[in-house]
PDB file of N, CA and C in Angstrom:
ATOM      1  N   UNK A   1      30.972   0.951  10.395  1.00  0.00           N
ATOM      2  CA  UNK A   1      29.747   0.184  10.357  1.00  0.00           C
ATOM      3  C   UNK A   1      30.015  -1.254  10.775  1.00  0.00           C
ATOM      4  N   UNK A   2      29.063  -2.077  11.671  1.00  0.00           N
ATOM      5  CA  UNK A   2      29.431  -3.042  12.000  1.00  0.00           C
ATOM      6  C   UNK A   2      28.651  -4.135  10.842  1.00  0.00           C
ATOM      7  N   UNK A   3      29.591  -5.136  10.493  1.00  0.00           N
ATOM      8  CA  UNK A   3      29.295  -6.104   9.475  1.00  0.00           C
ATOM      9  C   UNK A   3      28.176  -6.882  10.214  1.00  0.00           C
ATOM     10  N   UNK A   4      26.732  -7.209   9.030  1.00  0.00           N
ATOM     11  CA  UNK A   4      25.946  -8.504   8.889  1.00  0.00           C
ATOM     12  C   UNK A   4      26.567  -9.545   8.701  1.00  0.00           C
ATOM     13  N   UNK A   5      26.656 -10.512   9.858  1.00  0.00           N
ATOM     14  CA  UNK A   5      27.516 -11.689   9.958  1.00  0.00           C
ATOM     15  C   UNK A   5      26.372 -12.850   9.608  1.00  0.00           C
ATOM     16  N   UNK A   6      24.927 -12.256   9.603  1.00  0.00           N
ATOM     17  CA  UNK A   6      24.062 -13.223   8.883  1.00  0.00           C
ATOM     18  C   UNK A   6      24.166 -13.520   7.435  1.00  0.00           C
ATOM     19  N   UNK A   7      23.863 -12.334   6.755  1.00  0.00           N
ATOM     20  CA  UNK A   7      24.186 -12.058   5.153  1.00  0.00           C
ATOM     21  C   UNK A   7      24.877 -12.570   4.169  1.00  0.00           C
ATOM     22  N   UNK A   8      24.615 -13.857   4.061  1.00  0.00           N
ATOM     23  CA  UNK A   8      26.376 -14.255   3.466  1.00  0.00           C
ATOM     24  C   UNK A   8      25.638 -14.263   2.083  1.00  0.00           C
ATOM     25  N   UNK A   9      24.581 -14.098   1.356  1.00  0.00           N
ATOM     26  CA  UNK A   9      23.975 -14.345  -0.160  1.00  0.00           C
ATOM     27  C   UNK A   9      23.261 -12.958  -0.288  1.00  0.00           C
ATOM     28  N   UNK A  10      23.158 -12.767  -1.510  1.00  0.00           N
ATOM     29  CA  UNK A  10      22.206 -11.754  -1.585  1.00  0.00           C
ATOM     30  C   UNK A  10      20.348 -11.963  -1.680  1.00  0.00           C
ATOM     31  N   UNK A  11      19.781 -11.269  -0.905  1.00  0.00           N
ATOM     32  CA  UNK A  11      18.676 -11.349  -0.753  1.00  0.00           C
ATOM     33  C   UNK A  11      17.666 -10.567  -1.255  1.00  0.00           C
ATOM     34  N   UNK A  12      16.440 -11.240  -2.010  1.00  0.00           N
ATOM     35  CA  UNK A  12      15.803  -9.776  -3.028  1.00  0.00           C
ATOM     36  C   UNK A  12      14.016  -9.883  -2.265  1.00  0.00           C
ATOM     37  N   UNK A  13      13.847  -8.547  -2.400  1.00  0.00           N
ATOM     38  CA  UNK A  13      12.309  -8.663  -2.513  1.00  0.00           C
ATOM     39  C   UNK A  13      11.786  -8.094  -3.402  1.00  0.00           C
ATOM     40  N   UNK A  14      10.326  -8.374  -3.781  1.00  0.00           N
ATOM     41  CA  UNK A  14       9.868  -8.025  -5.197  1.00  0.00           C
ATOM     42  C   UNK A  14       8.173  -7.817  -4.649  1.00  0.00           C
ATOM     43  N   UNK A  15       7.810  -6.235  -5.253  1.00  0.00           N
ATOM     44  CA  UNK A  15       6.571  -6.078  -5.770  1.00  0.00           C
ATOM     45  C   UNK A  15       6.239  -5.574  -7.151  1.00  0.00           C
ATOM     46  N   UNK A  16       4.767  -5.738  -7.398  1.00  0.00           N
ATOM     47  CA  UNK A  16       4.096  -4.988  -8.339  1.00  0.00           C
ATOM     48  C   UNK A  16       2.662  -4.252  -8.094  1.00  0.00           C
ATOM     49  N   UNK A  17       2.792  -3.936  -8.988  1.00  0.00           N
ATOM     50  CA  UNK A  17       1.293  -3.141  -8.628  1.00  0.00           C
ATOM     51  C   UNK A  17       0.749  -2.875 -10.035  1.00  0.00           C
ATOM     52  N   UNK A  18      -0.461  -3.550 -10.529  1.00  0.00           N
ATOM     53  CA  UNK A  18      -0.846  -3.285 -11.666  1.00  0.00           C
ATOM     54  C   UNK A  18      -2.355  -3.261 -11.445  1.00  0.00           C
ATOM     55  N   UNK A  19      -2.545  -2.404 -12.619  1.00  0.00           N
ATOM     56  CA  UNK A  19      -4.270  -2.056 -12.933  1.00  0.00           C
ATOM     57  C   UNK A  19      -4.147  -1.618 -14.308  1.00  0.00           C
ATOM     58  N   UNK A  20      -4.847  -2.075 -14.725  1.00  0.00           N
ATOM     59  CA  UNK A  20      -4.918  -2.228 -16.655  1.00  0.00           C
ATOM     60  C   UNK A  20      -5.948  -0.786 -17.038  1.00  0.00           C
ATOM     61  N   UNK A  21      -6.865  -0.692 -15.898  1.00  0.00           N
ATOM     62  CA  UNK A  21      -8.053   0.390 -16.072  1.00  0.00           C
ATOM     63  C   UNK A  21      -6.941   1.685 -15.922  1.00  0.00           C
ATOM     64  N   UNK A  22      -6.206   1.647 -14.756  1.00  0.00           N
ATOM     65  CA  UNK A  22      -5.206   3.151 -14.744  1.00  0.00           C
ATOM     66  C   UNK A  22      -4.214   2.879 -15.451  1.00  0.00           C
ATOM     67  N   UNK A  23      -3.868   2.092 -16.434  1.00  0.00           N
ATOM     68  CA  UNK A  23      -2.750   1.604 -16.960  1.00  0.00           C
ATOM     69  C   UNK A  23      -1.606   1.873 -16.248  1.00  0.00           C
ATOM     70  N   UNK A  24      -1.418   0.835 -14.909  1.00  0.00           N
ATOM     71  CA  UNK A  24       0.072   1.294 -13.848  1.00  0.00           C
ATOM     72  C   UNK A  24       0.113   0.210 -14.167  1.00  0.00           C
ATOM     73  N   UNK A  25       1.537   0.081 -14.457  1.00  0.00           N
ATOM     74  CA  UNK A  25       2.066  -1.443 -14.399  1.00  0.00           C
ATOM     75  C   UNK A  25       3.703  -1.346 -13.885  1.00  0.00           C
ATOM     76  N   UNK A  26       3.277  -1.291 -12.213  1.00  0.00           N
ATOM     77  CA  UNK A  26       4.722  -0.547 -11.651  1.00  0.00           C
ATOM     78  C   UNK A  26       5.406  -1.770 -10.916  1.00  0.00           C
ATOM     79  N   UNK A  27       6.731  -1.784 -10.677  1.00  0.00           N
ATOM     80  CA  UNK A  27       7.837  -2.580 -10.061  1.00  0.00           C
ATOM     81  C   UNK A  27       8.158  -2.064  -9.206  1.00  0.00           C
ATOM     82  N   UNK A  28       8.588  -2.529  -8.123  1.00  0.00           N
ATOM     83  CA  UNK A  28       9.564  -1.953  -6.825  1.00  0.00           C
ATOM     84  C   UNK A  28      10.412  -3.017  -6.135  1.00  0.00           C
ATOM     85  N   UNK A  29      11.481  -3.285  -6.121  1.00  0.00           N
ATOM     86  CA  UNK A  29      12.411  -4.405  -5.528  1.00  0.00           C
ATOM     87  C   UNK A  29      13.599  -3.622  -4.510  1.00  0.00           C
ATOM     88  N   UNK A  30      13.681  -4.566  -3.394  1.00  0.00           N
ATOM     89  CA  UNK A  30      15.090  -3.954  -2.578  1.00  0.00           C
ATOM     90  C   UNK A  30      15.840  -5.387  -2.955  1.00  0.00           C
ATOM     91  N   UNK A  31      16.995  -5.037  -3.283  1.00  0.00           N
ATOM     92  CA  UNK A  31      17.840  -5.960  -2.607  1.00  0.00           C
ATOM     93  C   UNK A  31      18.997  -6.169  -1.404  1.00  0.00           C
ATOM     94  N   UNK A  32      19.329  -7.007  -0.835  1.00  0.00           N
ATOM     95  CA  UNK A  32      20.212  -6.474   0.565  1.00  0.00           C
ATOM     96  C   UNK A  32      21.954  -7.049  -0.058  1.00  0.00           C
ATOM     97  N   UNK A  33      22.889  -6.916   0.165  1.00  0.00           N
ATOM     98  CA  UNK A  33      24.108  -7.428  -0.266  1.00  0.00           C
ATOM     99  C   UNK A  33      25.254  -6.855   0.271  1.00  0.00           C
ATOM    100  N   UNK A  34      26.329  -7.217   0.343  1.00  0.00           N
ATOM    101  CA  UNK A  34      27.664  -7.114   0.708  1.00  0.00           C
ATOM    102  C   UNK A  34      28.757  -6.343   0.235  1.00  0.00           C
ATOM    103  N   UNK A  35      29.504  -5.295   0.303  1.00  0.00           N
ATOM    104  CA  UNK A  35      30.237  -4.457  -1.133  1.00  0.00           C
ATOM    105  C   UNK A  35      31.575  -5.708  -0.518  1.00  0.00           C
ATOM    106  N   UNK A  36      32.662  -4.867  -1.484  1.00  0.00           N
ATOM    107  CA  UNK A  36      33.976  -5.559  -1.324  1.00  0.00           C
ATOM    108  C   UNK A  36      35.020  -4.679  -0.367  1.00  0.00           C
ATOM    109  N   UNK A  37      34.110  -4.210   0.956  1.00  0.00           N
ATOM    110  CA  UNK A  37      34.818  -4.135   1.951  1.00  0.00           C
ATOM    111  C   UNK A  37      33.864  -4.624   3.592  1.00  0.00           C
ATOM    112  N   UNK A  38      32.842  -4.985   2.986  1.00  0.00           N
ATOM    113  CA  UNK A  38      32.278  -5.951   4.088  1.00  0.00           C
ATOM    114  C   UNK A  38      31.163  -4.981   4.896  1.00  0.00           C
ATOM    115  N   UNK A  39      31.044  -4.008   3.843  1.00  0.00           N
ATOM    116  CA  UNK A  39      29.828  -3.170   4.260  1.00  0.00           C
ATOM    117  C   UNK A  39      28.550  -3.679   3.660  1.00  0.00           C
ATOM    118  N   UNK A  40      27.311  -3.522   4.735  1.00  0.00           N
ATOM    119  CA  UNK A  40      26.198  -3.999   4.228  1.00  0.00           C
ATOM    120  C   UNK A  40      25.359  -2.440   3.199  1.00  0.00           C
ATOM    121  N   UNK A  41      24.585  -2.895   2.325  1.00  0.00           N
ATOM    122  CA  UNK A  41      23.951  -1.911   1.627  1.00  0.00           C
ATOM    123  C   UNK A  41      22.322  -2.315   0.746  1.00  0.00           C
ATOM    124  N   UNK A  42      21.915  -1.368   0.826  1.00  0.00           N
ATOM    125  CA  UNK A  42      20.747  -1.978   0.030  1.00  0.00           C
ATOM    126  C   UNK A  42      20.467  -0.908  -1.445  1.00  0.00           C
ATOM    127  N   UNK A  43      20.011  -2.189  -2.296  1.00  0.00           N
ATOM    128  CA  UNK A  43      19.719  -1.517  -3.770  1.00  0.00           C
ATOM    129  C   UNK A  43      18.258  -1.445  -3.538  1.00  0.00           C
ATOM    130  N   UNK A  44      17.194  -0.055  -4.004  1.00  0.00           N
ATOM    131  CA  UNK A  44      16.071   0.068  -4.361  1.00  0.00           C
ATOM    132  C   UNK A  44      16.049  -0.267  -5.873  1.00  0.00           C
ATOM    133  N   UNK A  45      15.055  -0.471  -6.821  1.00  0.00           N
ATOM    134  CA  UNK A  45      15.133  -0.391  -7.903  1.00  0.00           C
ATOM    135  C   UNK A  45      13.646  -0.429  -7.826  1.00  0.00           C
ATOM    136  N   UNK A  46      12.959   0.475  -8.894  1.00  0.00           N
ATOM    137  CA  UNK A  46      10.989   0.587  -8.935  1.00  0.00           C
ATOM    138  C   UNK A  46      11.314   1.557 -10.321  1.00  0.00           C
ATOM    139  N   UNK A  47      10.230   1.693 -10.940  1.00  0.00           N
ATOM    140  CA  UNK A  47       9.560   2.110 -12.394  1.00  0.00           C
ATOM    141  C   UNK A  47       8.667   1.165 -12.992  1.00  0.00           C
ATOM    142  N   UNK A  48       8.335   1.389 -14.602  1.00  0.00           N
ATOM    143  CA  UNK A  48       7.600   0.521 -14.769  1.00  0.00           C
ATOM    144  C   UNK A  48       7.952  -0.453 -15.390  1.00  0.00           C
ATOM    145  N   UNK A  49       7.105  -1.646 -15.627  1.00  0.00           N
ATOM    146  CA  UNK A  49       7.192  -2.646 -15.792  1.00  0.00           C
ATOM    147  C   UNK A  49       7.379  -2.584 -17.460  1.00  0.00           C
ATOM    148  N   UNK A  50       9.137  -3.203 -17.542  1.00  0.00           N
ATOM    149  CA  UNK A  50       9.143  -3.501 -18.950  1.00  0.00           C
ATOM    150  C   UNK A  50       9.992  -2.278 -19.340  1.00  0.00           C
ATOM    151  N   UNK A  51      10.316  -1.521 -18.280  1.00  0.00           N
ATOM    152  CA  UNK A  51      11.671  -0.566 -18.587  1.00  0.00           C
ATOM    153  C   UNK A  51      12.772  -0.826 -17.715  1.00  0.00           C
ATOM    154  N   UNK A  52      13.799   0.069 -17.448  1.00  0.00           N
ATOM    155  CA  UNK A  52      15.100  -0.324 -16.948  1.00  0.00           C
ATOM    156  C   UNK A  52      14.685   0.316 -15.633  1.00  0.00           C
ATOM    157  N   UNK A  53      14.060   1.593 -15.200  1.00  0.00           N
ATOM    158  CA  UNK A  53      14.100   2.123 -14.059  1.00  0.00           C
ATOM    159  C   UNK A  53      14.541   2.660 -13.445  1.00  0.00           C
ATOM    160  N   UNK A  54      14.376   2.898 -12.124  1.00  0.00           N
ATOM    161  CA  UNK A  54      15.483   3.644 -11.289  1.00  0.00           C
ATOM    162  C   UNK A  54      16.337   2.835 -10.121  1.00  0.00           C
ATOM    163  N   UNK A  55      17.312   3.258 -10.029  1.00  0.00           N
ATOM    164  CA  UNK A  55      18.180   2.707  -8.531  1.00  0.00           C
ATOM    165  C   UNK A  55      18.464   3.890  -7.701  1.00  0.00           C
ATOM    166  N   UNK A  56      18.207   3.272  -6.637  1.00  0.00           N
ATOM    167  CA  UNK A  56      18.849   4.539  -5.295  1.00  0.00           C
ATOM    168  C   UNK A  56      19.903   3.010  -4.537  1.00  0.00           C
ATOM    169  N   UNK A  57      20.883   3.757  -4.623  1.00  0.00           N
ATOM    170  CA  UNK A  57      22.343   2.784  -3.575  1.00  0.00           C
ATOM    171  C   UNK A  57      22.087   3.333  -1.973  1.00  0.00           C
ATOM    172  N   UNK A  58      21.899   2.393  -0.746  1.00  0.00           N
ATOM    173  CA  UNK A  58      21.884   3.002   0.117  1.00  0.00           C
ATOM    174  C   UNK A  58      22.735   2.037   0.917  1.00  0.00           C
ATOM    175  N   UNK A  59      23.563   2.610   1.840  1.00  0.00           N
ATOM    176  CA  UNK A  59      24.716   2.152   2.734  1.00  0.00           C
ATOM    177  C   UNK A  59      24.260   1.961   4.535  1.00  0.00           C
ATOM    178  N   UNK A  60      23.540   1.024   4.973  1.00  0.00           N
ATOM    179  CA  UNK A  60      23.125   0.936   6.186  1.00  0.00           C
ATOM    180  C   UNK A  60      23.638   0.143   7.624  1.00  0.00           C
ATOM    181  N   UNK A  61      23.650   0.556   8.691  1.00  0.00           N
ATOM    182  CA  UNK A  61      24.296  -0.484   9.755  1.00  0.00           C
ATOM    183  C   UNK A  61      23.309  -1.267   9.780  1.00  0.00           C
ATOM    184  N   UNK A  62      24.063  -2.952  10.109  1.00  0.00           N
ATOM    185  CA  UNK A  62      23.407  -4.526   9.631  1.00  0.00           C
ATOM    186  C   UNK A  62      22.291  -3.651  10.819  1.00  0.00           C
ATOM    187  N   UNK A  63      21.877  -3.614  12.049  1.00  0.00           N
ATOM    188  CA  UNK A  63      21.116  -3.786  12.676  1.00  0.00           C
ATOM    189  C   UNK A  63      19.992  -2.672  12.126  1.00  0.00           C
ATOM    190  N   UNK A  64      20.009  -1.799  11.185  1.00  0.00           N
ATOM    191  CA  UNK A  64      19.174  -1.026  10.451  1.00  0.00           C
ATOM    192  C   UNK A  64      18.072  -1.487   9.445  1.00  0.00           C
ATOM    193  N   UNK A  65      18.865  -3.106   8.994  1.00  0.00           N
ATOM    194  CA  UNK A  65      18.593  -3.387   7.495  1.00  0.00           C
ATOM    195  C   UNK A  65      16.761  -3.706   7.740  1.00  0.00           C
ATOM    196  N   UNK A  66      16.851  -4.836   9.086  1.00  0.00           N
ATOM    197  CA  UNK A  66      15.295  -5.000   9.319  1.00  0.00           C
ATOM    198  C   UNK A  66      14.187  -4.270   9.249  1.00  0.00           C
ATOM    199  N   UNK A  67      14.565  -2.628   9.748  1.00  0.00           N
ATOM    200  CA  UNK A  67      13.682  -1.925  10.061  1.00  0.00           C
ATOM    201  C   UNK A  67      13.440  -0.875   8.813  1.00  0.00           C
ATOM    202  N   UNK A  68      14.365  -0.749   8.171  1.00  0.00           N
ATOM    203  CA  UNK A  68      14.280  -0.264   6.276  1.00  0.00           C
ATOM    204  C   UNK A  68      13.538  -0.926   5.358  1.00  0.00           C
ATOM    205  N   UNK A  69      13.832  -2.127   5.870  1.00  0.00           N
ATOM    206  CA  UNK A  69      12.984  -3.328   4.638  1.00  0.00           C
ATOM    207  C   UNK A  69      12.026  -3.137   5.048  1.00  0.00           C
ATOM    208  N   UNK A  70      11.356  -3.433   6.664  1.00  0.00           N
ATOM    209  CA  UNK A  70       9.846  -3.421   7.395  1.00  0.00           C
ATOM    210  C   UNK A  70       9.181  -2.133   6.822  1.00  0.00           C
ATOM    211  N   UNK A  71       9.841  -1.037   7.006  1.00  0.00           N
ATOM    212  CA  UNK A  71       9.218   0.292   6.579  1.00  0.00           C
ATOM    213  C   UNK A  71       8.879   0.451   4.742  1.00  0.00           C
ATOM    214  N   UNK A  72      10.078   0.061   4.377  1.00  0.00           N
ATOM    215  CA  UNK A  72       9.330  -0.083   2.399  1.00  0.00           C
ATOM    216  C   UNK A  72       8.496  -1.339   2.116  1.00  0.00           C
ATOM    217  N   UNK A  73       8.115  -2.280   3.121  1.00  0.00           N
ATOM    218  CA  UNK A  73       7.293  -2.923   3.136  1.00  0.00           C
ATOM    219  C   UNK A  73       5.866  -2.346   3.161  1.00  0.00           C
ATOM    220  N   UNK A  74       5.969  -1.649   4.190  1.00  0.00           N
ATOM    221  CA  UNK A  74       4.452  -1.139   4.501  1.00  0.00           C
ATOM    222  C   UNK A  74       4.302  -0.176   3.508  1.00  0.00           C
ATOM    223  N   UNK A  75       5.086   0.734   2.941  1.00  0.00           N
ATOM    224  CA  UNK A  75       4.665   1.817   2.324  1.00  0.00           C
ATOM    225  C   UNK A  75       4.471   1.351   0.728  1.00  0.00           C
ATOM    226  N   UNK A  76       5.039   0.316   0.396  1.00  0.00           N
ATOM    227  CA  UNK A  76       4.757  -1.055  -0.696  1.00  0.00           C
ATOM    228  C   UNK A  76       3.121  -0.989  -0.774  1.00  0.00           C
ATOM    229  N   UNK A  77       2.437  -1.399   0.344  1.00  0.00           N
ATOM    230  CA  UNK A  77       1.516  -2.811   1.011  1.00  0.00           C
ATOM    231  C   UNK A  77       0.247  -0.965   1.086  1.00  0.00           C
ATOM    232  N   UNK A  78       0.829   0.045   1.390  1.00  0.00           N
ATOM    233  CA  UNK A  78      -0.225   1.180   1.676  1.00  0.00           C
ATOM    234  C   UNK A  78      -0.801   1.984   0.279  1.00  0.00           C
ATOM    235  N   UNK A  79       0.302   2.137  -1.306  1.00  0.00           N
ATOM    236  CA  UNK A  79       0.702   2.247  -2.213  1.00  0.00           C
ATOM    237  C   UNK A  79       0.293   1.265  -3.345  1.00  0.00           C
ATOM    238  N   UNK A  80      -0.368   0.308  -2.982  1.00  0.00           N
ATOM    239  CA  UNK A  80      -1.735  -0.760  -3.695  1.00  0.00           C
ATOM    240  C   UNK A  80      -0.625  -1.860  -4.574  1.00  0.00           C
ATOM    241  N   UNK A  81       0.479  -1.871  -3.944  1.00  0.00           N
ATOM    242  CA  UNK A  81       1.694  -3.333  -4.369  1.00  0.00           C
ATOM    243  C   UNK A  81       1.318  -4.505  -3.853  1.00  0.00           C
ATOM    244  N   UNK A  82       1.830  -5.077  -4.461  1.00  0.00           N
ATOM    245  CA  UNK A  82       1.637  -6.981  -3.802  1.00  0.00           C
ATOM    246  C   UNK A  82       2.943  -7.700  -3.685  1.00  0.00           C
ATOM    247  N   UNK A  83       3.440  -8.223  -2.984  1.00  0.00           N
ATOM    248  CA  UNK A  83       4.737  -8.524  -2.946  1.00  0.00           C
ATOM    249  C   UNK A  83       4.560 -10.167  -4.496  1.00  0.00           C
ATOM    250  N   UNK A  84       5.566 -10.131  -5.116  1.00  0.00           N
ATOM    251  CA  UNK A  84       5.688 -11.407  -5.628  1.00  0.00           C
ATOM    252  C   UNK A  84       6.948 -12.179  -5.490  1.00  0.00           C
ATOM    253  N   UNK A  85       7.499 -11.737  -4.575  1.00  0.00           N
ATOM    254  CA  UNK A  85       8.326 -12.931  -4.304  1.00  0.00           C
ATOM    255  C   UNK A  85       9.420 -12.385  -3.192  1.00  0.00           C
ATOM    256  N   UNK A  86      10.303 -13.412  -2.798  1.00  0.00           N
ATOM    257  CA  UNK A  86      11.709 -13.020  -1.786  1.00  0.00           C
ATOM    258  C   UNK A  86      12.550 -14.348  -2.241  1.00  0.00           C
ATOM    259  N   UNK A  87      13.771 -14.041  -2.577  1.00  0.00           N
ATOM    260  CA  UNK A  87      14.563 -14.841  -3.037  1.00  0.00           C
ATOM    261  C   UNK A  87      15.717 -14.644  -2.016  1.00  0.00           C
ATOM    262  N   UNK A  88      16.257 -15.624  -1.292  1.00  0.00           N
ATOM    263  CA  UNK A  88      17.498 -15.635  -0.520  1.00  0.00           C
ATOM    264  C   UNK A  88      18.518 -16.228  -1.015  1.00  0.00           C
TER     265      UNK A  88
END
């Protein structure tokens, strides 16, 4: 895999999605980061709000990472989420 030579911090994104009437009060975050051999990877983490949740570990080439994030973006944004934040 060829190393993200951009990546040098870890980078998070964050939604929610709440409605009090369906009582959903759901989370979904990727984060992007570095292991300790210079492979890029991304953490999912989503459940609900105010529990521990789930993680899926996924291992991607840097030039992949854009188009993974773009795609759980939209399916975020189609899925009635709101992004609340991106931390670099």
């Amino acid at each position: 895999m060829e190393r993200d030579k951009t990546l040098t911090a870890p980078t998070l994104f964050r939604w929610q999605s709440i409605n009090p009437t369906s009582s959903r009060y759901r989370f979904y975050s990727v984060s992007l980061g570095i292991d300790l051999w210079g492979e890029v990877f991304i953490v999912k983490h989503w459940g609900r709000i105010g529990t521990r949740g789930q993680r899926q570990f996924v291992w991607a080439q840097a030039g992949e990472l854009s188009q993974i994030v773009e795609q759980i973006q939209r399916e975020r944004k189609l899925h009635g989420y709101r992004p609340i934040g991106i931390i670099k």
